[in-house]
PDB file of N, CA and C in Angstrom:
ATOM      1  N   UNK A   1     -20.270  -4.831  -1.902  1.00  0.00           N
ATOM      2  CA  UNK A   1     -18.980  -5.346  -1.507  1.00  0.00           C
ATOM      3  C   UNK A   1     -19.171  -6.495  -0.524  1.00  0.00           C
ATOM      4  N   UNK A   2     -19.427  -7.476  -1.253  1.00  0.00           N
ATOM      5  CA  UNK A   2     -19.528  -8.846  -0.289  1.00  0.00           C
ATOM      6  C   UNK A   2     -18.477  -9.232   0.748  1.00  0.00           C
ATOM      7  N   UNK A   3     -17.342  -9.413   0.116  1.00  0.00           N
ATOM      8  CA  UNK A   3     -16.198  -9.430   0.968  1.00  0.00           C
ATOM      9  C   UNK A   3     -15.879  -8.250   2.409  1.00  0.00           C
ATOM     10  N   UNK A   4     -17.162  -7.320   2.814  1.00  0.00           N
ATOM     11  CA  UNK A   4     -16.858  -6.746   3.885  1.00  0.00           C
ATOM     12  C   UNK A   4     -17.918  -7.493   4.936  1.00  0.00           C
ATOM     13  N   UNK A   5     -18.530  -8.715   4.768  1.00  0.00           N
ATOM     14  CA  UNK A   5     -19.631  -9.351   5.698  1.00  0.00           C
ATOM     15  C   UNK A   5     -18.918 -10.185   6.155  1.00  0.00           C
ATOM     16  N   UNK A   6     -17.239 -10.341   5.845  1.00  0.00           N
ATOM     17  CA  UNK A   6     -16.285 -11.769   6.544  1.00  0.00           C
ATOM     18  C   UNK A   6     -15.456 -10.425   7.429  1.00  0.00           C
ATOM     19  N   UNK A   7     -15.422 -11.152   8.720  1.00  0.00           N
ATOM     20  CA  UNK A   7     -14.483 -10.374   9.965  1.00  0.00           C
ATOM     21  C   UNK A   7     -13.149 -10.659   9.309  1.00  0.00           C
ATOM     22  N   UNK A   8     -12.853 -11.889   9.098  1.00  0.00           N
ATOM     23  CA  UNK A   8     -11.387 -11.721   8.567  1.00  0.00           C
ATOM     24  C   UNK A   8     -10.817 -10.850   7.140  1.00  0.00           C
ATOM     25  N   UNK A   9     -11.436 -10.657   6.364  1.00  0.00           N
ATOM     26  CA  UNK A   9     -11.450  -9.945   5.567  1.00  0.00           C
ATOM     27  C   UNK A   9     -11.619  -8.074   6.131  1.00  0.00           C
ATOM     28  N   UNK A  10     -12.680  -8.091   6.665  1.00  0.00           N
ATOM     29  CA  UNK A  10     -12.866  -6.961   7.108  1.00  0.00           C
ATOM     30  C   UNK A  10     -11.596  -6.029   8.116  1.00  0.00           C
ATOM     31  N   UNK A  11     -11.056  -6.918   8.659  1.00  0.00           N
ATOM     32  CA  UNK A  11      -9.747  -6.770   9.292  1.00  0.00           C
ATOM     33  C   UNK A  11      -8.747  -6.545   8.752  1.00  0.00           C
ATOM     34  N   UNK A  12      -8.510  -7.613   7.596  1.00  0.00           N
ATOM     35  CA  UNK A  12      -7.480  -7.056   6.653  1.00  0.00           C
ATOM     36  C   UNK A  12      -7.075  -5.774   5.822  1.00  0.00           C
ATOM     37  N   UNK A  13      -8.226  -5.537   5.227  1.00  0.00           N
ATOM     38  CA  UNK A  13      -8.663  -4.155   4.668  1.00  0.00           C
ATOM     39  C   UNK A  13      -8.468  -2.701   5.602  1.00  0.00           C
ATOM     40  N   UNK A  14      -9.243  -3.067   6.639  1.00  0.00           N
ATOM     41  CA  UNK A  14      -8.822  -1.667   7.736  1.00  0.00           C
ATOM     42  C   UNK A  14      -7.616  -1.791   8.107  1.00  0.00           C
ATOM     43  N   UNK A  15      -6.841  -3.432   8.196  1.00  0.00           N
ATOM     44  CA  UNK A  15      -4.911  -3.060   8.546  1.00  0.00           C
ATOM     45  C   UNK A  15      -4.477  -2.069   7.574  1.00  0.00           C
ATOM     46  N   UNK A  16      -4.413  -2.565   6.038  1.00  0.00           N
ATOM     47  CA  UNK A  16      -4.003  -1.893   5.553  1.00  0.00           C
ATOM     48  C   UNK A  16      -4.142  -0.472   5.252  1.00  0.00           C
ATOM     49  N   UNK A  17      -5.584  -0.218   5.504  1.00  0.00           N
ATOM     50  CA  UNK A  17      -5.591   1.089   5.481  1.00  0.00           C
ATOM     51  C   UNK A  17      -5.601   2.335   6.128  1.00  0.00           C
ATOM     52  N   UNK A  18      -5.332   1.169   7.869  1.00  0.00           N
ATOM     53  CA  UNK A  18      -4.692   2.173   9.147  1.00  0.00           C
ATOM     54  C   UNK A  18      -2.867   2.428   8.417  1.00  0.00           C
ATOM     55  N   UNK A  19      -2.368   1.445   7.810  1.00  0.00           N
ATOM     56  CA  UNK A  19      -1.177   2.090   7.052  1.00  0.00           C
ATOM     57  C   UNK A  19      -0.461   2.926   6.628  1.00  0.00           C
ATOM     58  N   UNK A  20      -1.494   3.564   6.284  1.00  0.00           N
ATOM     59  CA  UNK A  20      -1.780   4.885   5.275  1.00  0.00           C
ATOM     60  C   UNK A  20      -1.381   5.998   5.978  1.00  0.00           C
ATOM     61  N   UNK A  21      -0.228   6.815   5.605  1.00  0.00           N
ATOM     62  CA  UNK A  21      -0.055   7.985   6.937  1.00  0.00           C
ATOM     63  C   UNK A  21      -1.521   9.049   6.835  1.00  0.00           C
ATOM     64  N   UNK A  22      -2.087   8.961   5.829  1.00  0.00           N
ATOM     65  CA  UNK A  22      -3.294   9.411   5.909  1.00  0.00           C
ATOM     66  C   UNK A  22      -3.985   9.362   6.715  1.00  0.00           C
ATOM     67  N   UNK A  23      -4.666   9.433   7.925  1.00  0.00           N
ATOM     68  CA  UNK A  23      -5.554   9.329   8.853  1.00  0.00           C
ATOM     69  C   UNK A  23      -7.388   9.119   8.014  1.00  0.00           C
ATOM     70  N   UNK A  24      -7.788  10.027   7.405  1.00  0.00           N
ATOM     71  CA  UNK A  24      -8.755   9.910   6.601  1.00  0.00           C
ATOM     72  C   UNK A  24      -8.746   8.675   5.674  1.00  0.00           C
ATOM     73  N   UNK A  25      -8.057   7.775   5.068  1.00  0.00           N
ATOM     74  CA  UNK A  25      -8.221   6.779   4.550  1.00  0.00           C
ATOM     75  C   UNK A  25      -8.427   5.967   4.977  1.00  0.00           C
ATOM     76  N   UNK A  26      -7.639   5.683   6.565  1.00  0.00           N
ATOM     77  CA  UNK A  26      -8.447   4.765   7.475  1.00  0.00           C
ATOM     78  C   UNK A  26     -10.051   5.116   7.667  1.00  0.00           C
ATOM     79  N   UNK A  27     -10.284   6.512   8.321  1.00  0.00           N
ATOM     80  CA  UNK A  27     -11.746   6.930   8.216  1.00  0.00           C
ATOM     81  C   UNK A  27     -12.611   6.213   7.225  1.00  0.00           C
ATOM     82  N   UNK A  28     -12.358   6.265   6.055  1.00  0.00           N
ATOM     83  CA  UNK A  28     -13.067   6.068   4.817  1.00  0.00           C
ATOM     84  C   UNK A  28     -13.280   4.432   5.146  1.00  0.00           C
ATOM     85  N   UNK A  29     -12.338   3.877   4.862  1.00  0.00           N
ATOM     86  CA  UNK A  29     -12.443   2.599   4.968  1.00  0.00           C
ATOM     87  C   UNK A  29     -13.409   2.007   5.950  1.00  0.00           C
ATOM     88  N   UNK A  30     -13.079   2.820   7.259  1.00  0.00           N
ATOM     89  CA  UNK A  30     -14.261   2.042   8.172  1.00  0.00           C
ATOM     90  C   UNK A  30     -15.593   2.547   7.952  1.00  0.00           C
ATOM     91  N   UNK A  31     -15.531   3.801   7.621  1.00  0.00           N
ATOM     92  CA  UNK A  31     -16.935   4.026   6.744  1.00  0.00           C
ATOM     93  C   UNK A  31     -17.897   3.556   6.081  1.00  0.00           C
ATOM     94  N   UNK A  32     -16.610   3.076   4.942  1.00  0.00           N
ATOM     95  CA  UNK A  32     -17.042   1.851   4.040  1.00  0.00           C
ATOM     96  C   UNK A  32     -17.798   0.666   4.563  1.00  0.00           C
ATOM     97  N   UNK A  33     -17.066  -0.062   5.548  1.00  0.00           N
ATOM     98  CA  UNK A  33     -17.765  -0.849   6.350  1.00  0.00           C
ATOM     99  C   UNK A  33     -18.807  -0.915   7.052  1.00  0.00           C
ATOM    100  N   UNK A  34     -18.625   0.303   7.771  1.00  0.00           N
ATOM    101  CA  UNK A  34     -19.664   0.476   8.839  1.00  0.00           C
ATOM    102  C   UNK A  34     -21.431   0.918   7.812  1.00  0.00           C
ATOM    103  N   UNK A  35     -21.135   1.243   6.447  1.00  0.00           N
ATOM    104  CA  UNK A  35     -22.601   1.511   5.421  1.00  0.00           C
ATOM    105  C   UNK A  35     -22.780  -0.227   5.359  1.00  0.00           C
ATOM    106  N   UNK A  36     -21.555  -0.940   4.566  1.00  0.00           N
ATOM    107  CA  UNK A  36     -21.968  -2.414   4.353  1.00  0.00           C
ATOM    108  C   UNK A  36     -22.571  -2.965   4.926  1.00  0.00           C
ATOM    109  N   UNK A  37     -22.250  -2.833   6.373  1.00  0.00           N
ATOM    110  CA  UNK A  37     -23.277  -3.958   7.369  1.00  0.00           C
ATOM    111  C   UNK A  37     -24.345  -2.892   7.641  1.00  0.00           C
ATOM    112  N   UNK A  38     -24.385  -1.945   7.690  1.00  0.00           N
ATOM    113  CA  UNK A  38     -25.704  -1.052   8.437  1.00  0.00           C
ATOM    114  C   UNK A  38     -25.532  -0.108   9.391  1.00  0.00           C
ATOM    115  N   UNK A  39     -25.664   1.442   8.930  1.00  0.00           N
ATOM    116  CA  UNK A  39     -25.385   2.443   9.765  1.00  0.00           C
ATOM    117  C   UNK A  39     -26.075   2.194  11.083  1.00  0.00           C
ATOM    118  N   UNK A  40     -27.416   2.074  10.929  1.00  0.00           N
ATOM    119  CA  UNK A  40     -28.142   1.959  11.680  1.00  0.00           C
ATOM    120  C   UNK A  40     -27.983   0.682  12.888  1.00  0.00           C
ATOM    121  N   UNK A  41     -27.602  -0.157  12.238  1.00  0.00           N
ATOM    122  CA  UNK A  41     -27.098  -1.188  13.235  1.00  0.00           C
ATOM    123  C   UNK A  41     -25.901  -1.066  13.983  1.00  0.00           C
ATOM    124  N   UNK A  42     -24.925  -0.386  13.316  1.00  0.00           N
ATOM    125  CA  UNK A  42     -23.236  -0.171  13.891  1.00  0.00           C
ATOM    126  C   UNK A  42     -23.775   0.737  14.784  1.00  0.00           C
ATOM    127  N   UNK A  43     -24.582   1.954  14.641  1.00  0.00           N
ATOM    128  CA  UNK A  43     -24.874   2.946  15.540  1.00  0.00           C
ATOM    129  C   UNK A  43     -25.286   1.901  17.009  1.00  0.00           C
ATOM    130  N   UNK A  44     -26.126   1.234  16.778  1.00  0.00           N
ATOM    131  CA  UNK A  44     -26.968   0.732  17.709  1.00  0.00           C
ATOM    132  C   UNK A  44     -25.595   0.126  18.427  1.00  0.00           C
ATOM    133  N   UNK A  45     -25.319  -0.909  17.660  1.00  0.00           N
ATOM    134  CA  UNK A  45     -24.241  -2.064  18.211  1.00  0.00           C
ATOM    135  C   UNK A  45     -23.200  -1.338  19.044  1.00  0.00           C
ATOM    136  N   UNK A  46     -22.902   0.031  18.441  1.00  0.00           N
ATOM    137  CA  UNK A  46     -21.902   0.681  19.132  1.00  0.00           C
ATOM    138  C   UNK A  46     -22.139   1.227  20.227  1.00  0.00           C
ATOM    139  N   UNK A  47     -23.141   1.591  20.421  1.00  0.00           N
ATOM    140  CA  UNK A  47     -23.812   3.002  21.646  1.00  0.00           C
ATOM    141  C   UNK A  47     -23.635   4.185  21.087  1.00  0.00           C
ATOM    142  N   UNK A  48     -23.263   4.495  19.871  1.00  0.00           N
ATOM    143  CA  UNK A  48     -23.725   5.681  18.925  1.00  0.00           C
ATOM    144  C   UNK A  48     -25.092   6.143  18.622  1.00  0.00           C
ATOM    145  N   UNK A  49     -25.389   7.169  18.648  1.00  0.00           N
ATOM    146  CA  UNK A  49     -26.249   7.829  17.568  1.00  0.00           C
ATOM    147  C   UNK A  49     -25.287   7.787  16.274  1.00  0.00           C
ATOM    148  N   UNK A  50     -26.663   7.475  15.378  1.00  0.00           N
ATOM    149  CA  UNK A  50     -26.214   7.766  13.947  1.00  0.00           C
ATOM    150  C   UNK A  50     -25.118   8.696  13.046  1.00  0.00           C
ATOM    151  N   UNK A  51     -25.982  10.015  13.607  1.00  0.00           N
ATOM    152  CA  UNK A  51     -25.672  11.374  13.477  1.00  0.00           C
ATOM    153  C   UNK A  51     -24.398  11.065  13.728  1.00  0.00           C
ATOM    154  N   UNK A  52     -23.578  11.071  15.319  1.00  0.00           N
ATOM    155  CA  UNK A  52     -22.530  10.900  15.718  1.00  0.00           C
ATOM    156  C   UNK A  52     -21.728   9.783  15.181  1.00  0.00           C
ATOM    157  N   UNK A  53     -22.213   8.822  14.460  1.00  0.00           N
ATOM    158  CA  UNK A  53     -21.341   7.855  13.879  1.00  0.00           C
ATOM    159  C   UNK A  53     -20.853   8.655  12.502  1.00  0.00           C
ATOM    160  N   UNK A  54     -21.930   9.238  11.663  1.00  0.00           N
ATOM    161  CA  UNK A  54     -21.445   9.940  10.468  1.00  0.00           C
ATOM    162  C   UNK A  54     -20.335  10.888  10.380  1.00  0.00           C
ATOM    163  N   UNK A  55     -20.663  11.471  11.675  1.00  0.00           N
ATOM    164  CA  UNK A  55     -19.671  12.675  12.084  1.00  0.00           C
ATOM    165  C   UNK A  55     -18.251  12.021  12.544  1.00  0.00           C
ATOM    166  N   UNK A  56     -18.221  11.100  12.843  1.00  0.00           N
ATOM    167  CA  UNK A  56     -17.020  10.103  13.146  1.00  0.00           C
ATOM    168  C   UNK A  56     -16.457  10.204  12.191  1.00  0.00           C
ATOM    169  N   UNK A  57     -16.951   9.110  11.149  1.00  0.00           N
ATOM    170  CA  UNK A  57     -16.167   8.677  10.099  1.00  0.00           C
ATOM    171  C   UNK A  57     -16.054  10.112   9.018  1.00  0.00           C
ATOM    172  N   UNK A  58     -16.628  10.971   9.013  1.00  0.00           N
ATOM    173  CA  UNK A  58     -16.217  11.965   7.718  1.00  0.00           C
ATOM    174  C   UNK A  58     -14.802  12.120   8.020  1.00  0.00           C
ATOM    175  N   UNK A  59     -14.548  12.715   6.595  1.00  0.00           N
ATOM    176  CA  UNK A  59     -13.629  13.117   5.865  1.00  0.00           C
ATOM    177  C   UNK A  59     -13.096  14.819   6.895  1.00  0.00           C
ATOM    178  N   UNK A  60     -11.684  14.383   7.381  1.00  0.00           N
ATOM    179  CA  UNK A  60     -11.126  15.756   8.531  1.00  0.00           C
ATOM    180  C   UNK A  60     -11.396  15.642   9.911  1.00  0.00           C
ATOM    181  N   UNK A  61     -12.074  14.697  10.026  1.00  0.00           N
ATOM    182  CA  UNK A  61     -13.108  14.315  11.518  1.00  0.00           C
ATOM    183  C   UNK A  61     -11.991  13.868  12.356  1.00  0.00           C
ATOM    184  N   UNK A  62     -11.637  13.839  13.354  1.00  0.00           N
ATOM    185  CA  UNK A  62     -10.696  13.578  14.606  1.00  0.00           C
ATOM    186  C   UNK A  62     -11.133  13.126  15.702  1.00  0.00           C
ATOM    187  N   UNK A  63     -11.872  11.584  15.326  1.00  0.00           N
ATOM    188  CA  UNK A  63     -12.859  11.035  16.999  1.00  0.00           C
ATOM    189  C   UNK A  63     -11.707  10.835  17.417  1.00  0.00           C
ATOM    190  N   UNK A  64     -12.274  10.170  18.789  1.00  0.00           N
ATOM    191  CA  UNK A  64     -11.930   9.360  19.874  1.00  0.00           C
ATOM    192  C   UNK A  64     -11.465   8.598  19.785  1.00  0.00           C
ATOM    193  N   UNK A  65     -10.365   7.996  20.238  1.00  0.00           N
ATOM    194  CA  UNK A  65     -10.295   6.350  20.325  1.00  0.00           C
ATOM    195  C   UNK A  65     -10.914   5.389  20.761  1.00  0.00           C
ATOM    196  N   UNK A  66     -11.762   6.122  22.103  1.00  0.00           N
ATOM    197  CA  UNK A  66     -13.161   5.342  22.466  1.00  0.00           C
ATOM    198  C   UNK A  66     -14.005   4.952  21.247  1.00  0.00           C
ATOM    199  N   UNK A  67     -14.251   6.261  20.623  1.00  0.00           N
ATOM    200  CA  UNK A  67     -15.152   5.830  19.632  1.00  0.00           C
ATOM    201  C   UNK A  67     -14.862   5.148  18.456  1.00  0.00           C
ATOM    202  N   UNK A  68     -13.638   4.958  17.916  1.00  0.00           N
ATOM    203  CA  UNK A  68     -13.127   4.220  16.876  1.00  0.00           C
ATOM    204  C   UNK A  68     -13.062   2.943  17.298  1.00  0.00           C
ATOM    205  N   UNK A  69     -12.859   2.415  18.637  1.00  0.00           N
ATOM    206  CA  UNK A  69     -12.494   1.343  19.399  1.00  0.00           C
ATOM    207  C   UNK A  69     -13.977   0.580  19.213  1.00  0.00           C
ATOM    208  N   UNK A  70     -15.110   1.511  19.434  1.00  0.00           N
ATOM    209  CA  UNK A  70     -16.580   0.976  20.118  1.00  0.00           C
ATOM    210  C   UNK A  70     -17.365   0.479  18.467  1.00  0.00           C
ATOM    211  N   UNK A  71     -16.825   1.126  17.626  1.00  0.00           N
ATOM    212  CA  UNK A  71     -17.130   1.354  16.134  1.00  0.00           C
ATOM    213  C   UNK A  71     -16.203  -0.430  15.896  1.00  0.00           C
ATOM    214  N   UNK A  72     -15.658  -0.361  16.137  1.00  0.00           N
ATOM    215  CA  UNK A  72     -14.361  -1.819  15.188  1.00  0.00           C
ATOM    216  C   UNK A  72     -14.695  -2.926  16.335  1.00  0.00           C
ATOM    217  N   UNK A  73     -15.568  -2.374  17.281  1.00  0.00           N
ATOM    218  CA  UNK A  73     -16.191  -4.160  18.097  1.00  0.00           C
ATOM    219  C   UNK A  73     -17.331  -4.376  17.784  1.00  0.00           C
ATOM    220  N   UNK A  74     -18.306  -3.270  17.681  1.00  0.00           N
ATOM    221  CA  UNK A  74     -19.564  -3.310  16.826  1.00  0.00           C
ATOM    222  C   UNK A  74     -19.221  -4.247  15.409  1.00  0.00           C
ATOM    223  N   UNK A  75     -18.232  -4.156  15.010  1.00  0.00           N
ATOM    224  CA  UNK A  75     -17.963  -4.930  13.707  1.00  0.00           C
ATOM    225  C   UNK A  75     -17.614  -5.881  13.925  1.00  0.00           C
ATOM    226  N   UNK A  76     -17.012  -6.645  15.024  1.00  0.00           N
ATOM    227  CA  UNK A  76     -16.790  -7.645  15.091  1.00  0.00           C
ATOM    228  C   UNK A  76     -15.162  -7.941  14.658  1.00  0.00           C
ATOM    229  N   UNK A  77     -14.624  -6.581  14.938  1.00  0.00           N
ATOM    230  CA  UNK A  77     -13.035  -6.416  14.784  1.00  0.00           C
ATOM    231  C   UNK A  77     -12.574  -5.901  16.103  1.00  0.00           C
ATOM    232  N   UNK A  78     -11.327  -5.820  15.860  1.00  0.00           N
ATOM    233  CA  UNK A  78     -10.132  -5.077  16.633  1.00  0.00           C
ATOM    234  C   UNK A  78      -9.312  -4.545  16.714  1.00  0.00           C
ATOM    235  N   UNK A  79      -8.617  -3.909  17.146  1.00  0.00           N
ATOM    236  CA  UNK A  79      -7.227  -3.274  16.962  1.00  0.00           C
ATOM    237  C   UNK A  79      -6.347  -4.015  17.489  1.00  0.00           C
ATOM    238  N   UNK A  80      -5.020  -4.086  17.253  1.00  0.00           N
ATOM    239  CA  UNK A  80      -3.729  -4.959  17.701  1.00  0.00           C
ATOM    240  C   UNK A  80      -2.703  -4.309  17.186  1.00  0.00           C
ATOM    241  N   UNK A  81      -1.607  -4.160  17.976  1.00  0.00           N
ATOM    242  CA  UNK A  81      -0.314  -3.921  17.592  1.00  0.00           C
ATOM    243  C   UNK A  81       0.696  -4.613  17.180  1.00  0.00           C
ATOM    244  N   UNK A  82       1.256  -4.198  16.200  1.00  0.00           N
ATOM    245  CA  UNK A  82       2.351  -5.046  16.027  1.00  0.00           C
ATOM    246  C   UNK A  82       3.975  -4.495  15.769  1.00  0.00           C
ATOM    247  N   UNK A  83       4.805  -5.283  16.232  1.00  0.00           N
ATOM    248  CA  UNK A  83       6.084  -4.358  15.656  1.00  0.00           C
ATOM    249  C   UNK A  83       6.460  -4.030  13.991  1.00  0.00           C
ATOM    250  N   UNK A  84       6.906  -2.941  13.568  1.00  0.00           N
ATOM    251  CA  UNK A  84       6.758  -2.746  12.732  1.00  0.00           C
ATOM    252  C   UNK A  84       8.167  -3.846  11.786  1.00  0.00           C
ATOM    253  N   UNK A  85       7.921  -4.138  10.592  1.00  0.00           N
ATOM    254  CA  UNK A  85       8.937  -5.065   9.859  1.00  0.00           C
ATOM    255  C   UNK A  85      10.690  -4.384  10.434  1.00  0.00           C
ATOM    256  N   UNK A  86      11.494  -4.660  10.645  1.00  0.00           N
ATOM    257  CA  UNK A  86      13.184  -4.592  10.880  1.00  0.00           C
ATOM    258  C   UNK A  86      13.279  -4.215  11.871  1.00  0.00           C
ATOM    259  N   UNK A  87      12.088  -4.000  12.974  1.00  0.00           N
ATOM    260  CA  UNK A  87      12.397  -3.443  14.180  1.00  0.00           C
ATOM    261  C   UNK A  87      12.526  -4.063  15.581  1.00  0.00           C
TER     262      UNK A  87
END
């Protein structure tokens, strides 16, 4: 998946799929990402152990916001709020 090595792209993809009232689909998604560029490197980049990054992103898993936060700057993303459309 080439298109997850562009930050702007990579951003787009996790908006939409923080969307999701699903909580786990966001998971997945950054998952997704975080294999593309390199477990081993996101671990590092983040101040994770590995182990603890895997255990992050699975499927039912309920991190931190620290750690979701430390995970999406390692990538070279962010979080931002926005108001939602009619509001």
């Amino acid at each position: 998946m080439s298109y997850l090595d562009n930050n702007a792209l990579v951003a787009e993809y996790l908006s939409l799929a923080a969307e999701d009232p699903n909580p786990d689909v966001f998971l997945a998604a950054l998952g997704e990402v975080v294999k593309a560029r390199g477990v081993a490197q996101i671990a590092k980049d983040s101040g994770l152990g590995r182990e603890s990054l895997y255990k992050a992103l699975s499927v039912g898993a309920h991190p931190r916001f620290e750690t979701i936060n430390s995970v999406l700057r390692a990538l070279g993303v962010k979080i931002a709020v926005v108001a939602e459309h009619g509001s």
